[in-house]
Protein backbone atom coordinates (compact mmCIF):
# COMPACT_ATOMS: atom_id res chain seq x y z
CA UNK A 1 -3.00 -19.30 -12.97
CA UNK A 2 -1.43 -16.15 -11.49
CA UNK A 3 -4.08 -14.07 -13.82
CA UNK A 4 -7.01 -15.60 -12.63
CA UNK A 5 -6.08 -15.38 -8.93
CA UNK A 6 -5.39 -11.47 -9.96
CA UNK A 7 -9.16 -11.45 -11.75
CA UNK A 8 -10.43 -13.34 -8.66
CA UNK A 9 -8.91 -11.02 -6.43
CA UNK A 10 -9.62 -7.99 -8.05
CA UNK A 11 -13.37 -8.91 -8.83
CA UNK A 12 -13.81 -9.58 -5.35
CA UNK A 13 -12.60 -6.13 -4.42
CA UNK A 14 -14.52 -4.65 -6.48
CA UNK A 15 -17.99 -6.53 -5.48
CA UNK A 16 -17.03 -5.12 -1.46
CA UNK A 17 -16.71 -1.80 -2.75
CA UNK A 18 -20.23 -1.95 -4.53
CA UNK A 19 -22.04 -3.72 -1.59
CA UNK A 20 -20.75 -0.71 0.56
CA UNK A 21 -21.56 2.25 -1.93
CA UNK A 22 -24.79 0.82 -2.12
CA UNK A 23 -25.66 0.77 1.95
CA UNK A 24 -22.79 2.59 3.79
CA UNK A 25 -24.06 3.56 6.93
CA UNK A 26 -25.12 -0.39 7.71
CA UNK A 27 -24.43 -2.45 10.40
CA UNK A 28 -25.62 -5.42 12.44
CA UNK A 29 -27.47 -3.65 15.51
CA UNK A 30 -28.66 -0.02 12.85
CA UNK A 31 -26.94 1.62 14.93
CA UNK A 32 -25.76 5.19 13.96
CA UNK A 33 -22.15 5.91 12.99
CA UNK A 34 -21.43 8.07 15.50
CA UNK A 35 -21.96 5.23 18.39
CA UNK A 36 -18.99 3.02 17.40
CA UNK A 37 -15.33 3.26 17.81
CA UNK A 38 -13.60 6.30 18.50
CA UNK A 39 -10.79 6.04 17.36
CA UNK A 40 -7.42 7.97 18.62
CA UNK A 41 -6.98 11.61 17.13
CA UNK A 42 -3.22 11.76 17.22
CA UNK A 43 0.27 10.83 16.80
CA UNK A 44 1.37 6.90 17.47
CA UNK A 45 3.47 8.39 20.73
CA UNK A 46 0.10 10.30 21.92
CA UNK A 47 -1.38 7.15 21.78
CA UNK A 48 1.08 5.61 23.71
CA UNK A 49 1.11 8.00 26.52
CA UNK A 50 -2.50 7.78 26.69
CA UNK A 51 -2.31 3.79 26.57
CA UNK A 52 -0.09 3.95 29.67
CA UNK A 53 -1.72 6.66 31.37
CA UNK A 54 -5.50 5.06 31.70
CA UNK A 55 -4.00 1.39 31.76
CA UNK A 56 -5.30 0.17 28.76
CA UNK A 57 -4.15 -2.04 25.48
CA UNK A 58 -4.54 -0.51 22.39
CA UNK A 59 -6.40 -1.95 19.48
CA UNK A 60 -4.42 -1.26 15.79
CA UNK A 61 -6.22 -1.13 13.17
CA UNK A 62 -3.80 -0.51 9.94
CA UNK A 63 -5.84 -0.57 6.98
CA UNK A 64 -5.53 0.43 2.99
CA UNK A 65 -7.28 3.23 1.38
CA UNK A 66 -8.13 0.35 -1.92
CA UNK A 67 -8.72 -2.52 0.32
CA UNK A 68 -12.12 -4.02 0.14
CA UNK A 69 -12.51 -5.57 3.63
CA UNK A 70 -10.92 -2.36 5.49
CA UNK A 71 -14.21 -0.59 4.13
CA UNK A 72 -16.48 -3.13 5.04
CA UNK A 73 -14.87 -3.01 8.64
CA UNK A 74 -15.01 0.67 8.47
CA UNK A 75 -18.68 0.78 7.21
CA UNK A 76 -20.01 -2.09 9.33
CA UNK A 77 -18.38 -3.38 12.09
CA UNK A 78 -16.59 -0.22 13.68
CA UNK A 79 -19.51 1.95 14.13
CA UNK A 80 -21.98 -0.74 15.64
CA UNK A 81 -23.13 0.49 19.27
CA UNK A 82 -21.77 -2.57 20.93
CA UNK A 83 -18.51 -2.95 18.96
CA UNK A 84 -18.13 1.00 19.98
CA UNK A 85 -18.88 0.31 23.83
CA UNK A 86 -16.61 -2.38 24.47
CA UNK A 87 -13.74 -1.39 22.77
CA UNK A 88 -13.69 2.29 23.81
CA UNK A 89 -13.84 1.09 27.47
CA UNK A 90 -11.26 -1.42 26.65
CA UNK A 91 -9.25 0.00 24.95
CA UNK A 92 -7.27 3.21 23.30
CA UNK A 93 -8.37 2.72 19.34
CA UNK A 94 -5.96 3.98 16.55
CA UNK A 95 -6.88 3.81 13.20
CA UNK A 96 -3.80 3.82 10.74
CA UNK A 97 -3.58 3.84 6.73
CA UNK A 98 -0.55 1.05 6.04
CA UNK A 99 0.30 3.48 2.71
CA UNK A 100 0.58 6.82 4.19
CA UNK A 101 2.31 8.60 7.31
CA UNK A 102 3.21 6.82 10.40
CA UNK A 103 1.23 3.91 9.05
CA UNK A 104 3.97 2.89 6.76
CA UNK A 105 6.08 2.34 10.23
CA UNK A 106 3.54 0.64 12.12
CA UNK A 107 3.34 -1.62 9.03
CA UNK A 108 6.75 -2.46 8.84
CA UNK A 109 7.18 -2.57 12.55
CA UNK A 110 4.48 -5.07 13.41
CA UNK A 111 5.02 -6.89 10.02
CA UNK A 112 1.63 -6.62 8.47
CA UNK A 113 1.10 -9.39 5.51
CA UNK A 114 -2.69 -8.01 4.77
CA UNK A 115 -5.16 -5.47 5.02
CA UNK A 116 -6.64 -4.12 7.56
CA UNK A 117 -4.95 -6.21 9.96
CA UNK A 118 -5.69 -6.36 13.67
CA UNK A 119 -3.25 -5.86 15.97
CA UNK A 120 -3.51 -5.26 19.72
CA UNK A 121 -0.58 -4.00 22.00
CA UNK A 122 0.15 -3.52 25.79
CA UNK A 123 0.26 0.09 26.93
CA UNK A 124 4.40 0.28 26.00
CA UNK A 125 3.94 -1.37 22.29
CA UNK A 126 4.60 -4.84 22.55
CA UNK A 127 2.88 -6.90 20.60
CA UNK A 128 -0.38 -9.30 22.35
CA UNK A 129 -1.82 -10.81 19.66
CA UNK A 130 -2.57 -9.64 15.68
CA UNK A 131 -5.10 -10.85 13.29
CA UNK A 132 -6.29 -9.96 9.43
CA UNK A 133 -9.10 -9.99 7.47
CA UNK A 134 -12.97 -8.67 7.98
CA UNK A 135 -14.64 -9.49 11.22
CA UNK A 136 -18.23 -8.82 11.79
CA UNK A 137 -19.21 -7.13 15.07
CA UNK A 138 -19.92 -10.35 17.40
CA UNK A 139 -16.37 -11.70 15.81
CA UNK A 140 -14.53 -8.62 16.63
CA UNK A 141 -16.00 -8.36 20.48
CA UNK A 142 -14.95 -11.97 20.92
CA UNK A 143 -11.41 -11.14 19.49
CA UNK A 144 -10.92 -8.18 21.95
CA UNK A 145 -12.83 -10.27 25.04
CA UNK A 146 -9.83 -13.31 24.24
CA UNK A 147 -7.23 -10.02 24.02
CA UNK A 148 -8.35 -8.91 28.11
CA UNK A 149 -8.42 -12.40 29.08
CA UNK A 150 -4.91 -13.37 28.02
């Protein structure tokens, strides 16, 4: 049984990673890639600063380089034009690998069971509210609309 959940599993990966090699750059508005998240260029504690410095939450996205649905959010759902104006006015975006550098902290720290999860945070760090799994652009605006209305 543990096999064919393994097969299963790894099938399914592999179908996501086809599906994206085979239309990368789309997503549910065509919007461009370069109208969608931007995501934080820096250090966790950079992030942090910023967080408290323009009042914000921060939206965590800790992901895997192998992991099927982190690509599909990567390829579809972070660069659509809406996605990318609500949640950079909303919100100080970091983008994390789970495997390498500080990611392996944040992992541990927020106690991550899957990739990518979704994990949003006051300005200090605290934990709000965390998720996992794909979410298509409408999905992921309603997530973060739920996050400013806690």
């Amino acid at each position: 049984m543990k096999k064919m959940t393994t097969v299963a599993i790894l099938l399914l990966g592999l179908l996501v990673t086809i599906l994206i090699q085979a239309n990368p750059s789309q997503n549910n508005s065509g919007a461009q890639n370069n109208t969608g998240i931007a995501f934080h260029q820096g250090s966790w504690a950079e992030a942090l600063q910023r967080a408290k410095k323009e009042g914000k939450p921060i939206f965590l996205d800790i992901s895997a380089s192998w992991c099927g649905p982190c690509k599909l959010l990567k390829a579809r759902t972070f660069p659509n034009a809406d996605v990318g104006e609500f949640y950079n006015t909303n919100f100080i975006n970091v983008a994390v690998d789970g495997e390498k550098g500080e990611g392996i902290e944040l992992a541990q720290k927020y106690r991550i069971k899957g990739y990518p999860s979704l994990i949003f945070l006051d300005s200090k760090g605290n934990l709000i509210a965390q998720t996992a799994g794909y979410r298509n652009p409408k999905q992921l605006i309603e997530i973060g609309e739920q996050i400013l209305n806690k």
